[in-house]
Protein backbone atom coordinates (compact mmCIF):
# COMPACT_ATOMS: atom_id res chain seq x y z
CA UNK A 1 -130.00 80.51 59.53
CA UNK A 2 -131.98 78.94 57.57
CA UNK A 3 -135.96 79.69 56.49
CA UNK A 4 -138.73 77.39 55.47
CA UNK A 5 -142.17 79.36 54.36
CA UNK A 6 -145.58 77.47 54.61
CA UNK A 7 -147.44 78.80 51.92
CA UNK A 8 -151.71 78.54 51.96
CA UNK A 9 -153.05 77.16 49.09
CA UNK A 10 -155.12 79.82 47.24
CA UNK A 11 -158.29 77.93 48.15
CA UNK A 12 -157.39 78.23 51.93
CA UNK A 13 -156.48 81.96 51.65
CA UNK A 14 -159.81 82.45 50.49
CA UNK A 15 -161.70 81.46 53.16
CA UNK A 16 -160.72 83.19 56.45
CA UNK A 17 -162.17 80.89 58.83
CA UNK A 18 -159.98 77.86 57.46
CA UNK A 19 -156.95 80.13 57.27
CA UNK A 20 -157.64 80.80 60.82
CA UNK A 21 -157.95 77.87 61.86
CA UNK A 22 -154.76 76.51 59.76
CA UNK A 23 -152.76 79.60 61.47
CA UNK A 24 -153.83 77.98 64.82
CA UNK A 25 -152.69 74.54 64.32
CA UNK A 26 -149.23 75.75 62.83
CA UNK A 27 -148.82 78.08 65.74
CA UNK A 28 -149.97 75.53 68.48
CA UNK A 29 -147.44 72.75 66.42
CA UNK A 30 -144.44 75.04 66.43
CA UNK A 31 -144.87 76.06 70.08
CA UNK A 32 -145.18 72.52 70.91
CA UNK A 33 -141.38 72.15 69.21
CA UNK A 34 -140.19 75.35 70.86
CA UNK A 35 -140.63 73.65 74.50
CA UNK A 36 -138.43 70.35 73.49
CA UNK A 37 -135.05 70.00 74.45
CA UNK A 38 -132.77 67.28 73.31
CA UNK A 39 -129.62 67.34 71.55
CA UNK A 40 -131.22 65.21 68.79
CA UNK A 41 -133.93 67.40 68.09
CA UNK A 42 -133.55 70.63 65.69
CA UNK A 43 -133.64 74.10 67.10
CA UNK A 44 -136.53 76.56 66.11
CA UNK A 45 -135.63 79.72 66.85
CA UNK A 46 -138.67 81.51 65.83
CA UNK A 47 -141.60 81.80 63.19
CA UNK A 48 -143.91 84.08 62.08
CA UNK A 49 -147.82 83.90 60.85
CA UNK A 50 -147.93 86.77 58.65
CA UNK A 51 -147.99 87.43 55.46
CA UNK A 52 -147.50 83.63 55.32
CA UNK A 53 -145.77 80.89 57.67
CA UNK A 54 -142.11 81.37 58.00
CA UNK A 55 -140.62 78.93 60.25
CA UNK A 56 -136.47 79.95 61.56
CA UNK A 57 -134.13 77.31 62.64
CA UNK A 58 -130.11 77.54 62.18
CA UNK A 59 -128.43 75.85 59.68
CA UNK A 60 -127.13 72.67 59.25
CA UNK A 61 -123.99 72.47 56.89
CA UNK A 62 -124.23 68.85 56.48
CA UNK A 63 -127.32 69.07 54.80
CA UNK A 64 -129.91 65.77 55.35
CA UNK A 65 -129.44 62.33 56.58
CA UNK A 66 -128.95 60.90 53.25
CA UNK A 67 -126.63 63.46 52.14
CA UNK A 68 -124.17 63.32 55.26
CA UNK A 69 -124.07 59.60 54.23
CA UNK A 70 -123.51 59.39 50.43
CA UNK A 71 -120.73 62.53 51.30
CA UNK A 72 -119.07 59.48 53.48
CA UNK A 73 -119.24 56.83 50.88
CA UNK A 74 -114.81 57.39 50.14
CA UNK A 75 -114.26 56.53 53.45
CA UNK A 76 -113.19 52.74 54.74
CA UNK A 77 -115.81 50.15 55.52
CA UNK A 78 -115.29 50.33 58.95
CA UNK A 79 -115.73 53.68 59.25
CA UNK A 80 -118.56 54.22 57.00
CA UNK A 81 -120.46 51.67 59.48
CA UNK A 82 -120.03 53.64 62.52
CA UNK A 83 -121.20 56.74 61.43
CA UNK A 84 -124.46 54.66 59.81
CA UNK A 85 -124.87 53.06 62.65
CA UNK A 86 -124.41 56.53 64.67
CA UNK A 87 -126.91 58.11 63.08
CA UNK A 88 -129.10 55.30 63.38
CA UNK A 89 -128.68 55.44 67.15
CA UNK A 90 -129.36 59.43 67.16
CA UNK A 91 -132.29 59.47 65.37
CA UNK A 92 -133.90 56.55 67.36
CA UNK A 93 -132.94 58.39 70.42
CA UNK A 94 -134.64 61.51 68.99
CA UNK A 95 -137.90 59.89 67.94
CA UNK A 96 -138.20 58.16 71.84
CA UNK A 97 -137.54 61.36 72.81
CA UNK A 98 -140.35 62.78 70.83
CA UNK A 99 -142.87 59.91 71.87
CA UNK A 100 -142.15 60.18 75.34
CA UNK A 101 -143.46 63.62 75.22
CA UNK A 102 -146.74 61.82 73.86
CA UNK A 103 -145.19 64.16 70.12
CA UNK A 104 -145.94 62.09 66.94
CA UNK A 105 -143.80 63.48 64.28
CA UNK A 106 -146.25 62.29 61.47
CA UNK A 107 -143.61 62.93 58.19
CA UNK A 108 -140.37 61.22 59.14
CA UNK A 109 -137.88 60.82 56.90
CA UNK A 110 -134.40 61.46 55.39
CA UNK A 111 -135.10 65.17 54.53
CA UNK A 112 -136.07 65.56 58.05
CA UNK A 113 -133.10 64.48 59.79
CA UNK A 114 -130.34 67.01 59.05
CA UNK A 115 -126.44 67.00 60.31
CA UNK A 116 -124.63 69.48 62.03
CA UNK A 117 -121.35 70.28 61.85
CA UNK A 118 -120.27 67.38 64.12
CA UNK A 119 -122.05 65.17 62.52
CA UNK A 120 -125.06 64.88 64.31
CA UNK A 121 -128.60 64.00 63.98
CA UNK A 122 -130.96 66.54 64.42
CA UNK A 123 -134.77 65.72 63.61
CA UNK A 124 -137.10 68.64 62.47
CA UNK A 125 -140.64 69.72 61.15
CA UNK A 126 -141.99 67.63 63.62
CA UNK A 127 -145.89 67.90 63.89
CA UNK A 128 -145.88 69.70 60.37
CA UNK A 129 -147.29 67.02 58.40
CA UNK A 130 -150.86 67.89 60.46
CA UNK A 131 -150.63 71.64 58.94
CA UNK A 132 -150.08 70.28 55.78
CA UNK A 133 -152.99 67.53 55.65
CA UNK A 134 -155.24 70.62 56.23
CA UNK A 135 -154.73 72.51 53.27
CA UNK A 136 -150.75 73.78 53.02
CA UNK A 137 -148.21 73.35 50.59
CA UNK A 138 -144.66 73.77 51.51
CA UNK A 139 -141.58 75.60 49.48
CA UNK A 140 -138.38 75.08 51.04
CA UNK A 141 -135.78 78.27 50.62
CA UNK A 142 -132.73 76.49 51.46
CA UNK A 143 -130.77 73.86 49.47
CA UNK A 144 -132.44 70.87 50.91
CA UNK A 145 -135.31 69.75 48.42
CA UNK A 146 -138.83 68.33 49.43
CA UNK A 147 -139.45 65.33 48.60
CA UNK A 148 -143.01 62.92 47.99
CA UNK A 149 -144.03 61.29 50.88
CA UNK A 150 -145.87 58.18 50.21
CA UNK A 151 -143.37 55.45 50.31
CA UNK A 152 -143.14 56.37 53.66
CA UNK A 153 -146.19 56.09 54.88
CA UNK A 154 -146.96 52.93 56.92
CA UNK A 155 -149.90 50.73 55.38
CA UNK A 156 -152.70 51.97 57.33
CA UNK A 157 -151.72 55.43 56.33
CA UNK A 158 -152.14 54.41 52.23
CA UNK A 159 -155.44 52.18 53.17
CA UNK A 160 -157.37 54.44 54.79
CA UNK A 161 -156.96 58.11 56.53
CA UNK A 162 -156.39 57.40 60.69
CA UNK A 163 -154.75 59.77 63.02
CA UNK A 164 -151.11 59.49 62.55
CA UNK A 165 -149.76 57.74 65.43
CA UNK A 166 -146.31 56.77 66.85
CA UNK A 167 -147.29 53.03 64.85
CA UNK A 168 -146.59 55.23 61.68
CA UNK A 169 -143.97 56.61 63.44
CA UNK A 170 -141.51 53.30 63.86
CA UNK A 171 -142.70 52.16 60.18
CA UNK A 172 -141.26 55.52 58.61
CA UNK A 173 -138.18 55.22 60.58
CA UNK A 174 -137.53 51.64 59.60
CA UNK A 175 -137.55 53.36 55.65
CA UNK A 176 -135.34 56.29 56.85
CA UNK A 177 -132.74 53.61 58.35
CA UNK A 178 -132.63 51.35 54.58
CA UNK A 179 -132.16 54.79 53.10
CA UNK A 180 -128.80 55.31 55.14
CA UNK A 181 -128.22 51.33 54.86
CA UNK A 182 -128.11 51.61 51.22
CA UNK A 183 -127.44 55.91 50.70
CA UNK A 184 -130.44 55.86 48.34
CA UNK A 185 -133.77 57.43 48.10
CA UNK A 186 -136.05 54.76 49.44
CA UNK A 187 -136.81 52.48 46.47
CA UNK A 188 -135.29 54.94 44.46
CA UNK A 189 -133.42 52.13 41.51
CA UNK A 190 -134.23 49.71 44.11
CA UNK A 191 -135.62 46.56 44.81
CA UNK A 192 -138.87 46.61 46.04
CA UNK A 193 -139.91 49.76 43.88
CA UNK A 194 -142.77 51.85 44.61
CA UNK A 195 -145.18 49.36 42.79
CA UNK A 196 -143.70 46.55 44.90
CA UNK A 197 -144.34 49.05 47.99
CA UNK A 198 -147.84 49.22 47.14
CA UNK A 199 -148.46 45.69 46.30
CA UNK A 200 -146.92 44.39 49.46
CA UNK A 201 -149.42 46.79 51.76
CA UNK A 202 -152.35 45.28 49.94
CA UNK A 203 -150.85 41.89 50.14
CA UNK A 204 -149.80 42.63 53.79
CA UNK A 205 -146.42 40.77 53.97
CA UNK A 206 -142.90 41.79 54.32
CA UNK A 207 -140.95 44.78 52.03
CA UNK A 208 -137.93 42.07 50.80
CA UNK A 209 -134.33 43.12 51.31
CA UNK A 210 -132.70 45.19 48.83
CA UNK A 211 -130.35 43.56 46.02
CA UNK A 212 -127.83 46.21 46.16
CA UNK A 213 -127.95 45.72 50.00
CA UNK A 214 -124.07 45.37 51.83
CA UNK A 215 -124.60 43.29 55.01
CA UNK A 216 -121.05 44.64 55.78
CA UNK A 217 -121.97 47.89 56.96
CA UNK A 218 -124.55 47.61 59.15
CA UNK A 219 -123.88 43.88 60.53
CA UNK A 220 -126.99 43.14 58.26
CA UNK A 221 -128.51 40.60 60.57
CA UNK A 222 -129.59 43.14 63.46
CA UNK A 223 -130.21 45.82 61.15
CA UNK A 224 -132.87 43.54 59.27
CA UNK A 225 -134.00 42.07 62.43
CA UNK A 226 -134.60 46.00 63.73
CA UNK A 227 -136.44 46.70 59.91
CA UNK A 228 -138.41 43.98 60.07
CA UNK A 229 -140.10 44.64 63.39
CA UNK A 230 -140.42 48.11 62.23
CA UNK A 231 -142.16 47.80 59.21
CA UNK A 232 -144.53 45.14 60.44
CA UNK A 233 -147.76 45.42 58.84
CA UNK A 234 -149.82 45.56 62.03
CA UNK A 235 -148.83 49.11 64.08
CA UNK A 236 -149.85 47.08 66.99
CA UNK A 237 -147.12 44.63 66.38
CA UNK A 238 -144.40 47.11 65.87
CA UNK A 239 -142.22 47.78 68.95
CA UNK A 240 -142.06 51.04 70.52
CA UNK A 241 -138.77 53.58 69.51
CA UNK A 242 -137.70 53.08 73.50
CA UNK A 243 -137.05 48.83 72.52
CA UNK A 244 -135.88 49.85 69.21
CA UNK A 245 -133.10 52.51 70.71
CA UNK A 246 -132.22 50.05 73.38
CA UNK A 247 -131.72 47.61 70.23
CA UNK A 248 -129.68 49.88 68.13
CA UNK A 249 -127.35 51.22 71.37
CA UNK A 250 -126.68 47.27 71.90
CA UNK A 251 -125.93 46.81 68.20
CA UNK A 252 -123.37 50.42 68.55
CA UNK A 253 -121.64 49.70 71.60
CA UNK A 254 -119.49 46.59 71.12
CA UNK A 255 -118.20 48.89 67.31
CA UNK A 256 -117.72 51.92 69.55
CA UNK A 257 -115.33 49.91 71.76
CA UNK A 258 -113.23 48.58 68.68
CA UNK A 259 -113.35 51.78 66.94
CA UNK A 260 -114.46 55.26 67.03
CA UNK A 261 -113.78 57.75 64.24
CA UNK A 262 -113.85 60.99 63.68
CA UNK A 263 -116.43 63.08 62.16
C-alpha cells in the first residue's frame, strides 16, 4: 500500500473556517475518485481527514510513467516503441475516461501516471490539484518524488488564473507523451527549456521538436501530428482526449499486429 499525506499549510490550520472548507473539497474530490471504475484509473482504497489528509491507494512496483520507460531503455527498438506507444494509448484512454465523467484532472503528468506490475497505466490524484490551489502542500511518503508543475501548465493557465478545464487537460498530456517520447523530465537538458516554454506562451506559437528526439520510436510523424494539436495555444482548438485516443489506437494497432511483446 502505499500513503500520500496532504499536509495544511500552517496559515490554513489556523483558521478553522478555511480548514473546513479545504477538508470539504478534499473529501468531496476523493469521493468523486472512489466512484470511477476503469482499468486505467488508480485505485483509492481509502483516506482519512484527521489529524491531516492521508490518502490510501495500493502500490505500484513500476513506479511512474517516466520511470517504467527509462527502466525499458536496454530493450530493442521495436520493442521499446510498443510499450511507448502502449502507454500512450492507456493513458489517453484514461483521461477520456475521466472527461466523459465531466472529471478534469487539473495536474497531469508523468508522476501521476504510475505502472503496475503488468505494465499498465494507471492515472491518479485526479482532482487534487483544486485542494492544493486552496492552500495545501503535499509530502509524498513513498519513493515517487513530487515534482514542479509549471511546464505543464497550458498557456492560459501561466497567463492568467481560469478554472482548469479539460483544454488544460489535452495540453498537459501532450507534455506527459514527449516525456515518454524522449524518457526525460519535460525540458529537463532539452530543447525548448523552460525559458523557451515561457517565451513561446507569450509569443503564442508552437513548442519546437526536441533535438535529442528519435522519430524511430514513436513513428515521429503521428506522434508530432497528435503533440501538435495538443499543445495548441488556443484550448478551443485542441481536440478532445475521445479524437486523440481514437488517433493513438489507429497509430497502435497496425504495431500490435506485427508485434506484441511482453511486459
Amino acid at each position: 500500500m502505499a500513503l500520500k499525506e496532504i499536509r495544511l499549510s500552517q496559515a490554513v490550520l489556523q483558521v478553522p473556517i478555511d480548514r473546513s472548507r479545504i477538508l470539504t473539497r478534499a473529501e468531496k474530490e476523493l469521493s468523486i475518485w472512489k466512484q470511477l471504475d476503469h482499468p486505467n484509473i488508480g485505485f483509492v482504497i481509502g483516506w482519512l481527514l484527521e489529524p491531516s489528509v492521508c490518502l490510501m491507494s495500493p502500490w505500484y512496483p513500476n513506479g511512474d510513467a517516466l520511470a517504467f520507460v527509462r527502466a525499458q531503455k536496454g530493450m530493442f527498438i521495436s520493442d521499446q516503441r510498443i510499450l511507448r506507444w502502449q502507454l500512450v494509448k492507456e493513458i489517453a484512454d484514461g483521461m477520456q475516461y475521466l472527461h466523459s465523467k465531466n472529471v478534469v484532472h487539473g495536474d497531469l503528468r508523468h508522476d501521476q501516471v504510475l505502472v503496475d506490475e503488468g505494465g499498465h497505466a494507471k492515472i491518479v490524484d485526479f482532482g487534487l490539484a483544486k485542494v492544493i490551489e486552496e492552500g495545501v502542500d503535499i509530502k509524498i511518503t513513498t519513493s515517487i518524488r513530487h515534482k514542479g508543475r509549471y511546464e505543464y501548465m497550458a498557456p492560459e493557465l501561466l497567463l492568467q488564473t481560469p478554472p482548469r478545464l479539460k483544454e488544460s487537460d489535452v495540453y498537459a498530456f501532450g507534455l506527459l507523451i514527449l516525456e515518454i517520447a524522449v524518457a526525460r523530465h519535460a525540458f529537463g537538458g532539452l530543447t525548448p527549456g523552460p525559458a523557451e516554454v515561457t517565451r513561446k506562451t507569450v509569443e503564442k506559437t508552437h513548442l519546437p521538436k526536441p533535438t535529442s528526439f528519435s522519430d524511430e520510436l514513436l513513428e515521429g510523424g503521428a506522434f508530432w501530428n497528435i503533440f501538435d494539436l495538443c499543445t495548441t495555444y488556443l484550448p478551443r482548438h485542441r481536440p478532445g482526449m475521445s479524437t486523440i485516443a481514437t488517433q493513438i489506437h489507429e497509430v497502435l494497432s497496425p504495431l500490435e499486429t506485427v508485434y506484441m511483446p511482453s511486459h
